[in-house]
Protein backbone atom coordinates (compact mmCIF):
# COMPACT_ATOMS: atom_id res chain seq x y z
CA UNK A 1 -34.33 9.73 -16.65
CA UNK A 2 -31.52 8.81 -14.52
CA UNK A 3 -30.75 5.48 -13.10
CA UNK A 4 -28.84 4.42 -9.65
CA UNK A 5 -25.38 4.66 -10.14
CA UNK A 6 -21.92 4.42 -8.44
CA UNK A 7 -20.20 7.38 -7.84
CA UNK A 8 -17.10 8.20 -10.37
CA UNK A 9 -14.85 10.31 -7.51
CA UNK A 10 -13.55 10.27 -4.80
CA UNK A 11 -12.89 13.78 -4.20
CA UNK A 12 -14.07 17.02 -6.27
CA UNK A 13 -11.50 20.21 -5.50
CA UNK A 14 -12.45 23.46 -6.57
CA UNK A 15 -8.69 26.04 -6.21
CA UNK A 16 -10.15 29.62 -6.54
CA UNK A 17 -7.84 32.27 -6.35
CA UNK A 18 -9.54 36.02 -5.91
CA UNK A 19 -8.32 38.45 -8.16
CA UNK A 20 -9.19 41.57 -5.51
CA UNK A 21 -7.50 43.96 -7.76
CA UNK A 22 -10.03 43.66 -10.53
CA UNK A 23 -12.99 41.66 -8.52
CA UNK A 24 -12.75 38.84 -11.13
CA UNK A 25 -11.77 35.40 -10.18
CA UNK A 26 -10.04 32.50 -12.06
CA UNK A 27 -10.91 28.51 -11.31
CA UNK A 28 -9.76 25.13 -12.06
CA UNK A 29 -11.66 22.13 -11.19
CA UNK A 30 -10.59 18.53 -10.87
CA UNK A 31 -12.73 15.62 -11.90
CA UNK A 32 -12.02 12.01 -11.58
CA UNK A 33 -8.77 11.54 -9.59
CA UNK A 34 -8.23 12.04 -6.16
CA UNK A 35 -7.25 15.48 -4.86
CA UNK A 36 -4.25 15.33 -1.94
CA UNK A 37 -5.62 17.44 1.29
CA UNK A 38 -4.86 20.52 1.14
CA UNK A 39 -3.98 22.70 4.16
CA UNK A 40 -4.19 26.16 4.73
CA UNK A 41 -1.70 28.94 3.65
CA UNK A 42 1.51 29.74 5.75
CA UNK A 43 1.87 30.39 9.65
CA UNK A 44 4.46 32.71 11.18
CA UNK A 45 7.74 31.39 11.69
CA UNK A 46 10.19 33.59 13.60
CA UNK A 47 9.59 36.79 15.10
CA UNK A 48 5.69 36.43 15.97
CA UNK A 49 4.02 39.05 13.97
CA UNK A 50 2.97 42.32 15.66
CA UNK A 51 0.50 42.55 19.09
CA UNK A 52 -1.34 45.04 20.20
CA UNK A 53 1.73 46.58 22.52
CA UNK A 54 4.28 47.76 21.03
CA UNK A 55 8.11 47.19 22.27
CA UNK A 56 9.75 50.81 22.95
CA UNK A 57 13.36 51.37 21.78
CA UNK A 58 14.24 53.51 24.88
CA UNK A 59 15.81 56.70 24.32
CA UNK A 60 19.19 57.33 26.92
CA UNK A 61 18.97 60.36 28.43
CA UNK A 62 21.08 63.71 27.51
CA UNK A 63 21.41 62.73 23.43
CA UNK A 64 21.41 65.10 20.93
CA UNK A 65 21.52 61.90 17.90
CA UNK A 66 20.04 59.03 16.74
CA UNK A 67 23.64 57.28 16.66
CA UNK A 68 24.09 57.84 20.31
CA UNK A 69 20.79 55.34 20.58
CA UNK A 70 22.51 51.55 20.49
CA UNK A 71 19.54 50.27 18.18
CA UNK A 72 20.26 53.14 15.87
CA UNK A 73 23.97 53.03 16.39
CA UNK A 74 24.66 51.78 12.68
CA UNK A 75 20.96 52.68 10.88
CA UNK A 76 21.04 54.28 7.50
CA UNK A 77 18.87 56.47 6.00
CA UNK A 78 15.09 55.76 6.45
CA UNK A 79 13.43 53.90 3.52
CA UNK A 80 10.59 51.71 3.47
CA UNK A 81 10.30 47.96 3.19
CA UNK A 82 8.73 47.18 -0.92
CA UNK A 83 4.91 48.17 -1.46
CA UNK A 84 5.34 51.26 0.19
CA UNK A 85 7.17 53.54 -1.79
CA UNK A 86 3.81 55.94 -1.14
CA UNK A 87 5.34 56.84 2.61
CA UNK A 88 8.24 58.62 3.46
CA UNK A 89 9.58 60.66 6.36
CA UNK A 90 10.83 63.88 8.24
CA UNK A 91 13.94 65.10 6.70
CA UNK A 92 17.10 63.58 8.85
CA UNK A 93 15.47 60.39 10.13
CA UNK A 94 17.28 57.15 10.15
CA UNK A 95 15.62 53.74 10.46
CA UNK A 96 15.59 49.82 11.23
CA UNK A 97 13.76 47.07 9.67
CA UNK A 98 12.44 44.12 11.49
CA UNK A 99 10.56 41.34 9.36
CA UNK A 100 8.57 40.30 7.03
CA UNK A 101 7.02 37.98 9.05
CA UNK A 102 3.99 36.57 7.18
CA UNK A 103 0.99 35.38 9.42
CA UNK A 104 -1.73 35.22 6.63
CA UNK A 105 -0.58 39.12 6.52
CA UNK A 106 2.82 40.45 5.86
CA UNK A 107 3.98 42.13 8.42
CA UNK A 108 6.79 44.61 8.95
CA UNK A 109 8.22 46.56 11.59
CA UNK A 110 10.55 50.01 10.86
CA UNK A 111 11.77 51.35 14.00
CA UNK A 112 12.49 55.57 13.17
CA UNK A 113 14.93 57.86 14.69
CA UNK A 114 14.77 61.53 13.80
CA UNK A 115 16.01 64.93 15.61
CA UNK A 116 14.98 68.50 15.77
CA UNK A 117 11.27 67.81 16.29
CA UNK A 118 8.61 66.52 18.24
CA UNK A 119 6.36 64.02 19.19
CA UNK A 120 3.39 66.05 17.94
CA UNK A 121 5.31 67.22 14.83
CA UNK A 122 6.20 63.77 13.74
CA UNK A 123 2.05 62.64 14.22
CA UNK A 124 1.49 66.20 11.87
CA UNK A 125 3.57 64.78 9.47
CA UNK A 126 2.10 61.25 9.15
CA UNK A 127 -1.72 62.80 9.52
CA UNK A 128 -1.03 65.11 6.77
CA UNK A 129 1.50 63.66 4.43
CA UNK A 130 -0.26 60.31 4.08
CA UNK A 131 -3.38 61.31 2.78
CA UNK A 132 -1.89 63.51 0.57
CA UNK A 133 -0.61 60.24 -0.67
CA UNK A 134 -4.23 58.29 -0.73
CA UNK A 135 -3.80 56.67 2.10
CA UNK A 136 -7.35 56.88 4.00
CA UNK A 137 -7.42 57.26 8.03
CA UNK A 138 -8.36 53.62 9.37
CA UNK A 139 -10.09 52.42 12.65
CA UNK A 140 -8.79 48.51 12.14
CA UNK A 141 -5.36 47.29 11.63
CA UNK A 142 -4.67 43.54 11.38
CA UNK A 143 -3.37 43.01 14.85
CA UNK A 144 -2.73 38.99 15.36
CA UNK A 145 -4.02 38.90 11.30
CA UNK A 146 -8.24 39.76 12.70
CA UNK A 147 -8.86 42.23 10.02
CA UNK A 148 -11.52 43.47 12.63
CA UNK A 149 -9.23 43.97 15.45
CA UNK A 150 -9.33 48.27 16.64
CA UNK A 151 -6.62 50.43 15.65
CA UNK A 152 -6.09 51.69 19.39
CA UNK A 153 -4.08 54.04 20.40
CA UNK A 154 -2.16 54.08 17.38
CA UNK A 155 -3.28 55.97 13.74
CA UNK A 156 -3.74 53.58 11.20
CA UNK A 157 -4.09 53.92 7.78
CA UNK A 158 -5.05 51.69 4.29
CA UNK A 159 -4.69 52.09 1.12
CA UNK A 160 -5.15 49.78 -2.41
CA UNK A 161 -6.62 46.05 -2.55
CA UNK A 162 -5.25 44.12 -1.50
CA UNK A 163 -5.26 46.66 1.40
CA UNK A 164 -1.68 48.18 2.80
CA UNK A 165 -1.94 49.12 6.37
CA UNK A 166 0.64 51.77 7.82
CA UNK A 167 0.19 52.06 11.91
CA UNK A 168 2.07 54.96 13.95
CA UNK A 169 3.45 53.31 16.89
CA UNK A 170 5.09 54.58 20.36
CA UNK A 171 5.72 58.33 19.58
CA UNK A 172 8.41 59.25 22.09
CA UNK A 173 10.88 61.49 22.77
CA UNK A 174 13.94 62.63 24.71
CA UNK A 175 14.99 66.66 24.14
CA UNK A 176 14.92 67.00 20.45
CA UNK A 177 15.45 63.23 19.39
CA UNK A 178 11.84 61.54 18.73
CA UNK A 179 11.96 57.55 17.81
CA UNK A 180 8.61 55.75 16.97
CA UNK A 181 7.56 52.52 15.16
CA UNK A 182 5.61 52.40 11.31
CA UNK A 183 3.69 49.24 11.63
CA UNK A 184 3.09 47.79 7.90
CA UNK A 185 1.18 44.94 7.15
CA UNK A 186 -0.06 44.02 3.18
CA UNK A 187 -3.21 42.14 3.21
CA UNK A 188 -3.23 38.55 1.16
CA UNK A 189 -5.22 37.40 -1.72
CA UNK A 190 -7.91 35.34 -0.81
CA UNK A 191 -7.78 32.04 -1.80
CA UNK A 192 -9.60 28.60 -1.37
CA UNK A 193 -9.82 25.06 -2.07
CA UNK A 194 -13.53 23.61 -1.55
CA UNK A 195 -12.94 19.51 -2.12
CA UNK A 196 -15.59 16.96 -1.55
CA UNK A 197 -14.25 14.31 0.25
CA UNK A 198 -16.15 10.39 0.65
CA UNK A 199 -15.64 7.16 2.08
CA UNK A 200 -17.53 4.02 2.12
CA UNK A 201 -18.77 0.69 3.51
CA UNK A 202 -20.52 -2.19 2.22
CA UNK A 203 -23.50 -3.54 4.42
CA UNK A 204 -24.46 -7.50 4.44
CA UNK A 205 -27.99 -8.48 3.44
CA UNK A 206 -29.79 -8.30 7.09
CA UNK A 207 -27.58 -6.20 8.79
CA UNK A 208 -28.07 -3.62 11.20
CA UNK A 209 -27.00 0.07 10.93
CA UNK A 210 -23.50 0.52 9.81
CA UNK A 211 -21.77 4.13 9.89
CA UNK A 212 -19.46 5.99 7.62
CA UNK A 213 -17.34 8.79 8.83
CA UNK A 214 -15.73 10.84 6.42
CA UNK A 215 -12.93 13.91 8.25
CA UNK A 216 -11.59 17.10 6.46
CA UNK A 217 -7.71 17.22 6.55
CA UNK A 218 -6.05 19.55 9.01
CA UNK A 219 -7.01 23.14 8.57
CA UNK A 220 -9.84 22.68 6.62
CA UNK A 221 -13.72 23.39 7.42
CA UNK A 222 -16.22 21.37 7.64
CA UNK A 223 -19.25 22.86 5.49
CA UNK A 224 -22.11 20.37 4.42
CA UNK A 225 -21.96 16.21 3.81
CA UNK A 226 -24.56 14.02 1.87
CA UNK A 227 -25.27 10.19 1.34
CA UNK A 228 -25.64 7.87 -1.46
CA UNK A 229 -26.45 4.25 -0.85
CA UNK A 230 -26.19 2.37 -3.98
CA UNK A 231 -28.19 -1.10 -4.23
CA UNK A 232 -30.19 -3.48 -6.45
CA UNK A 233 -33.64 -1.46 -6.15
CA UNK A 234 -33.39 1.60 -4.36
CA UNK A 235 -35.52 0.72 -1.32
CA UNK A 236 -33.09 2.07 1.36
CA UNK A 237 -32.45 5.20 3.26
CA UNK A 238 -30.15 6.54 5.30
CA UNK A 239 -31.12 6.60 9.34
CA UNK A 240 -28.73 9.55 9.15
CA UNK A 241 -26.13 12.16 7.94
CA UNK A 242 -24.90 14.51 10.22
CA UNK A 243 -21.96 16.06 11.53
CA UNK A 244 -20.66 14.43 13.70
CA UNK A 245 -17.64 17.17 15.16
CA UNK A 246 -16.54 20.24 13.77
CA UNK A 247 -14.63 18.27 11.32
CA UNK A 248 -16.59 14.72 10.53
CA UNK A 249 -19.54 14.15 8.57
CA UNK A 250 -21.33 10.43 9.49
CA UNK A 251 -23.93 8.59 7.73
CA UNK A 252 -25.55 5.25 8.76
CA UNK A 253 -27.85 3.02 7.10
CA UNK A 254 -29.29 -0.35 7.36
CA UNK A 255 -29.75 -3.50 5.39
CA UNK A 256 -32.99 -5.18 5.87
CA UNK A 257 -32.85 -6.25 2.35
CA UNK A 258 -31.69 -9.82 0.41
CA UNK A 259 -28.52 -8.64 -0.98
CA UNK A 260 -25.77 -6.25 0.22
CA UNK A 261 -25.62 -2.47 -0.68
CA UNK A 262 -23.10 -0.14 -0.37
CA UNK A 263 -22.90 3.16 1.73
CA UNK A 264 -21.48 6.20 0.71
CA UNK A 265 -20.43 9.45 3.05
CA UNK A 266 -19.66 12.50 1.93
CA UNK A 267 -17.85 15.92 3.05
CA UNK A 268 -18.00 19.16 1.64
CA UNK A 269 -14.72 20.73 3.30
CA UNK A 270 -13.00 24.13 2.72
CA UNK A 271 -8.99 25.01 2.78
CA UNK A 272 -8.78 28.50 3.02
CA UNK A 273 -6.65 31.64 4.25
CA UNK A 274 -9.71 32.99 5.96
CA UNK A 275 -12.11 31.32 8.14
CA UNK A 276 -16.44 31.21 7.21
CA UNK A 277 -16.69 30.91 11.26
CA UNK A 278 -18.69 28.21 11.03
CA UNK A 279 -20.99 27.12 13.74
CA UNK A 280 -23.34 23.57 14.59
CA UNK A 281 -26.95 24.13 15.24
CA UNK A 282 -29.23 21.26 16.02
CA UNK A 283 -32.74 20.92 17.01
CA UNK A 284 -34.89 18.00 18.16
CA UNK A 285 -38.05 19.84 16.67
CA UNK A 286 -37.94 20.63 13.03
CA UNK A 287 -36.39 23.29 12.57
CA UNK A 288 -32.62 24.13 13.19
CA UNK A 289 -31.84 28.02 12.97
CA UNK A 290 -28.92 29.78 12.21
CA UNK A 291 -27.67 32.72 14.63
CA UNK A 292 -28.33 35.99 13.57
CA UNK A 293 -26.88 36.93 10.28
CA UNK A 294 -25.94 33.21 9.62
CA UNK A 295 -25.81 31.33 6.11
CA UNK A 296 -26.40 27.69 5.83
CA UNK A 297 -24.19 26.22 3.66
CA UNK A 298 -25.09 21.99 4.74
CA UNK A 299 -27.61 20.53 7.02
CA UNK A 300 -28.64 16.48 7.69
CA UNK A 301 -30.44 14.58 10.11
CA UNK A 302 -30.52 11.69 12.11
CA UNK A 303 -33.40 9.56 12.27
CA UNK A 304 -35.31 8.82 15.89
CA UNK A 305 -38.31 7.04 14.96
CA UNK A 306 -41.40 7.30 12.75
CA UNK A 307 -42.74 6.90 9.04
CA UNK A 308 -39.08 7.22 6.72
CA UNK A 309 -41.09 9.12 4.54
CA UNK A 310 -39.23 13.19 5.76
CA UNK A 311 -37.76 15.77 3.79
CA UNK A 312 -34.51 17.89 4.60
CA UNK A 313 -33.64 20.74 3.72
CA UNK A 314 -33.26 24.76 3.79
CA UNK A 315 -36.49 25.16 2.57
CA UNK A 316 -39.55 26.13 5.26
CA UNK A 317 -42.45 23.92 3.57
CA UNK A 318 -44.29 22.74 0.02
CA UNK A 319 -43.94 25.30 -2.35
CA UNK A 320 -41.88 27.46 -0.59
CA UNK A 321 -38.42 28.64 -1.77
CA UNK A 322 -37.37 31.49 0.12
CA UNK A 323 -36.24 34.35 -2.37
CA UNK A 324 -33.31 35.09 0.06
CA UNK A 325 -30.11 33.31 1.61
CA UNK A 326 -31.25 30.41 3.79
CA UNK A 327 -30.67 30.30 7.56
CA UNK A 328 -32.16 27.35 8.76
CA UNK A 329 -32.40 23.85 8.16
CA UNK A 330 -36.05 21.89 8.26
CA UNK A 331 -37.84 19.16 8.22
CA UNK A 332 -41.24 19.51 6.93
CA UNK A 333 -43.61 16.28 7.53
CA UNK A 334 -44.57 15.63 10.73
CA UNK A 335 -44.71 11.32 9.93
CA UNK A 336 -41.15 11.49 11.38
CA UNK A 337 -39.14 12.30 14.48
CA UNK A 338 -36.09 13.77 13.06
CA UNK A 339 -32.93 15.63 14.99
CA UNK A 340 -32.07 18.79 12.44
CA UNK A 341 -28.34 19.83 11.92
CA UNK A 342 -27.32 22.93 9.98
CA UNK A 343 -23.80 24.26 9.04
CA UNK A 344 -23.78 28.02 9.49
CA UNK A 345 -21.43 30.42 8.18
CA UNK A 346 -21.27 33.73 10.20
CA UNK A 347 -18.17 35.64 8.12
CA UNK A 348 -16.79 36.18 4.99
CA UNK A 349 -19.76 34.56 2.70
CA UNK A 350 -22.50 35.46 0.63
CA UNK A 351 -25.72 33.49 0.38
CA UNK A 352 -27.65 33.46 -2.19
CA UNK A 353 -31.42 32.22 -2.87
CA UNK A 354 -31.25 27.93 -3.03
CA UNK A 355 -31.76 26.09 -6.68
CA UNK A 356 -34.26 23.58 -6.76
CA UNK A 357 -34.29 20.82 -9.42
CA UNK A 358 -35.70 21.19 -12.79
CA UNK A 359 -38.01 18.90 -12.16
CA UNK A 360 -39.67 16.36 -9.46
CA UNK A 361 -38.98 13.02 -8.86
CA UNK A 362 -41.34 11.04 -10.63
CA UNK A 363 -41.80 7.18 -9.80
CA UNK A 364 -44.85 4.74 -11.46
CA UNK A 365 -45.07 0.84 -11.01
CA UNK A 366 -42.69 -1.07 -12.79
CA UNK A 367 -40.24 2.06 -12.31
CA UNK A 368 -39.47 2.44 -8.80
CA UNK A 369 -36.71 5.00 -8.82
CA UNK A 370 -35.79 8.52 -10.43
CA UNK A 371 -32.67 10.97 -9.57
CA UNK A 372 -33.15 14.80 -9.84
CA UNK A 373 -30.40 17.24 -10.12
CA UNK A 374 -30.28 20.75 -8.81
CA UNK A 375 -27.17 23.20 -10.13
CA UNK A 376 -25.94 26.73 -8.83
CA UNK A 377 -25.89 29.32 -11.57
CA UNK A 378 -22.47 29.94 -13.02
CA UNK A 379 -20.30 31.66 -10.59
CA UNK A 380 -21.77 30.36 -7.18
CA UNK A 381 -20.27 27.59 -5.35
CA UNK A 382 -22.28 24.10 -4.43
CA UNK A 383 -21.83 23.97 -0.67
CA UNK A 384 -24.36 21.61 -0.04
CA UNK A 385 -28.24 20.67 -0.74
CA UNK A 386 -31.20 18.57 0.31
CA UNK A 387 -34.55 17.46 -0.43
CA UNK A 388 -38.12 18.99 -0.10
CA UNK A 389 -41.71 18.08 -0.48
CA UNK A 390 -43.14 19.38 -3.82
CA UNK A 391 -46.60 19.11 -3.99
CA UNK A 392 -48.36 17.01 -0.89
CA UNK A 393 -51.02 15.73 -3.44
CA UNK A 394 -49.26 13.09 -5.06
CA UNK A 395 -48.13 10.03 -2.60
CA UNK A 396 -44.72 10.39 -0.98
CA UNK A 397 -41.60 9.25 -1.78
CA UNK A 398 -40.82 5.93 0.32
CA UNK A 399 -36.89 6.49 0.22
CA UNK A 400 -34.60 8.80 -0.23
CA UNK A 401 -31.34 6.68 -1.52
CA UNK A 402 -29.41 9.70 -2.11
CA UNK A 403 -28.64 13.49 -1.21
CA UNK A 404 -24.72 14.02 -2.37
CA UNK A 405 -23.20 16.47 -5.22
CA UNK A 406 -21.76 14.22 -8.19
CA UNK A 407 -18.60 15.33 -10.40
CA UNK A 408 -20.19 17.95 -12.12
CA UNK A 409 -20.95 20.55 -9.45
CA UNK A 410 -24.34 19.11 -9.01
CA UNK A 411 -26.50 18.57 -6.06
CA UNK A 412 -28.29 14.84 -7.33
CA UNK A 413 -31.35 13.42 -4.93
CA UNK A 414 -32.56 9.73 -5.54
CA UNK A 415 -35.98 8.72 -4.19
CA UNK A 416 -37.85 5.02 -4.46
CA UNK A 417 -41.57 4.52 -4.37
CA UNK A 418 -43.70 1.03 -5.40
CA UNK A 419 -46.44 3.83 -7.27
CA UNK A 420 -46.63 6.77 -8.85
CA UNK A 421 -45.22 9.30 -7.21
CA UNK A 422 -43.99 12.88 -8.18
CA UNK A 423 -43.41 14.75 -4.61
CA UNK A 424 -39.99 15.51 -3.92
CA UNK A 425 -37.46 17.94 -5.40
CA UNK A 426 -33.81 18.56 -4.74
CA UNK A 427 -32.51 21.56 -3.92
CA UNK A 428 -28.61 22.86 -3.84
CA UNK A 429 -27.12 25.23 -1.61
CA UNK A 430 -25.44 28.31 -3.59
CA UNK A 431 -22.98 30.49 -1.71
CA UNK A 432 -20.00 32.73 -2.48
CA UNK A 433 -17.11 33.17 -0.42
CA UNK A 434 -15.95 36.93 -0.23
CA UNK A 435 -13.25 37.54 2.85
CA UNK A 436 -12.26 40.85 3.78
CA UNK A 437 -8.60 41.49 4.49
């Protein structure tokens, strides 16, 4: 059985890089020492990369060549930037290059010149030669790097993983000279750093509440947070844990006991070159749902008044593990008035059914405490967890001391009772992140 204990880290990172080409995935994780933030990939520098309008290279009137054009005064033959050997072009043409610019894509711009043909010839040649190539027709192209955003007006194609875009831009023409744009962009590999992040504060014997706030570094996103308040017995929970902004996880706790104890915050904050588009729902009732389609990946509470004796978690009652993702965070018992929070992801994850604790937290006179420890099968990420009622016929759990992952990947919840007691559970919240570029 486990006993209270101070927590060995500061900061747990998990660097994940996605291998897209083969769908397998390769992980290192850091125990122990302190993990420096860790921001998000590159932004543009330079030439911003491509909008949804195009720039036109006018065409002077009266030309019979692509040299008479200024841009194209001194072009060479038309080639293609790397990674796109696969595309080529009318016999004759000439072109320029402008980029890379990388904006979480790569992005390059070849500006084309060619003569004796025409607008619709040169859109024949790209609608037929490209395919013949594997190049699939596309609807999306990366505009401003939204791997949603509408192809337009343009033709768009992809091909490979990561996915190669090719866009045909501004077909136009002046007598028999035609110039238009080949928009390329090359998707990136996803990658990710999920680090747990804590602070703390000690709280005097007799003290009123005392808050921790605990921030992700610049660029990341705020997923899930947890508690731990370590004393002498056990007999203390937190009034709450909750985020606080899109950014800050708080806990508070008081001290109504003889000696001082020590509060612990945590964060559960993602670095990432794609975004979960996470949203903040709340609830004075006791329930908080996600929108439509949502994942939770976190939830807390604060506490308003009442018995101490709630439960939080994604779970909608005793006995009750939904067999699917979770999208909303409860609170079970009505002997509470509780404020629910959930973290909802609305993009780029999968959920996956929760993991409750082997066991229950199990209490008896003369042992006033037990820890439990829920753990996401291999492969899923810990993004969070909480605590449920188990079975309503045993008495409940007085405290809860402690809802927080440890070094291991595990989701570990502490409860304290002054008699038997074997109620509670803890339960960890299992997702996997899977962008699309």
């Amino acid at each position: 059985m486990l006993r209270l204990f101070k927590p060995a880290f500061v900061c747990l990172g998990i660097m994940v890089m996605l291998l897209t080409a083969c769908g397998s995935s390769t992980a290192s994780i850091t125990r122990g020492t302190p993990v420096p933030g860790v921001t998000a990939t590159s932004s543009a520098t330079g030439t911003p990369n491509p909008a949804a309008t195009p720039t036109s290279i006018p065409i002077p009137a009266g030309i019979t060549s692509c040299a008479q054009i200024p841009a194209f005064a001194s072009a060479g033959p038309a080639s293609m930037p790397n990674g796109f050997a696969d595309v080529s072009f009318p016999a004759g043409s000439v072109s320029i290059t402008t980029g890379p610019v990388v904006h979480i894509y790569q992005f390059q711009i070849i500006n084309v010149c060619t003569t004796v043909t025409t607008p619709a010839a040169v859109q024949s040649y790209y609608t037929g030669n490209l395919p013949g190539n594997g190049w699939s027709s596309s609807s999306t192209y990366p505009y401003q790097a939204n791997p949603n955003a509408a192809c337009g007006a343009a033709l768009c194609w992809r091909k490979g993983m990561p996915h190669r875009y090719v866009s045909l831009q501004d077909v136009h023409s002046s007598g028999s000279v035609v110039v238009y744009a080949l928009w390329t962009a090359i998707a990136p590999h996803p990658s990710y750093t999920f680090t747990w992040r804590s602070s703390s504060t000690t709280i005097p014997a007799g003290a009123s509440d005392h808050n921790v706030t605990v921030g992700c570094q610049p660029g990341e996103q705020l997923l899930s947070g947890g508690f731990f308040i370590s004393s002498s017995n056990g007999a203390h929970s937190a009034d709450s844990s909750y985020p606080s902004s899109n950014t800050t996880w708080t806990v508070s706790a008081h001290n109504a006991g003889a000696t001082a104890i020590t509060l612990y915050g945590y964060a559960g904050c993602l670095a990432a070159n794609f975004s979960l588009g996470m949203t903040v729902v709340s609830s004075n009732s006791s329930a908080a749902h996600c929108p439509a389609g949502g994942i939770i990946t976190g939830g807390g509470y604060i506490y308003n008044s009442g018995d101490y004796t709630f439960d939080e978690g994604p779970i909608p009652g005793p006995n009750s593990v939904p067999s699917g993702p979770p999208n909303t965070w409860e609170e079970t018992l009505a002997s509470a008035n509780v404020s629910m929070f959930g973290m909802c992801a609305t993009q780029n994850i999968t959920g996956h059914p929760v993991a409750a604790s082997a066991g229950a937290i199990i209490t008896d006179v003369g042992h006033y405490t037990d820890v439990v420890s829920a753990t996401c099968p291999s492969g899923q990420i810990l993004t969070g967890g909480g605590y449920e009622v188990y079975d309503t016929s045993f008495p409940l759990i007085q405290h809860y001391f402690q809802s927080a992952p440890n070094a291991s990947g595990n989701w570990l919840v502490g409860g304290y009772a002054t008699e038997f007691s074997s109620d509670s559970e803890g339960v960890a919240i299992c997702n996997t992140f899977t962008p699309t570029f």
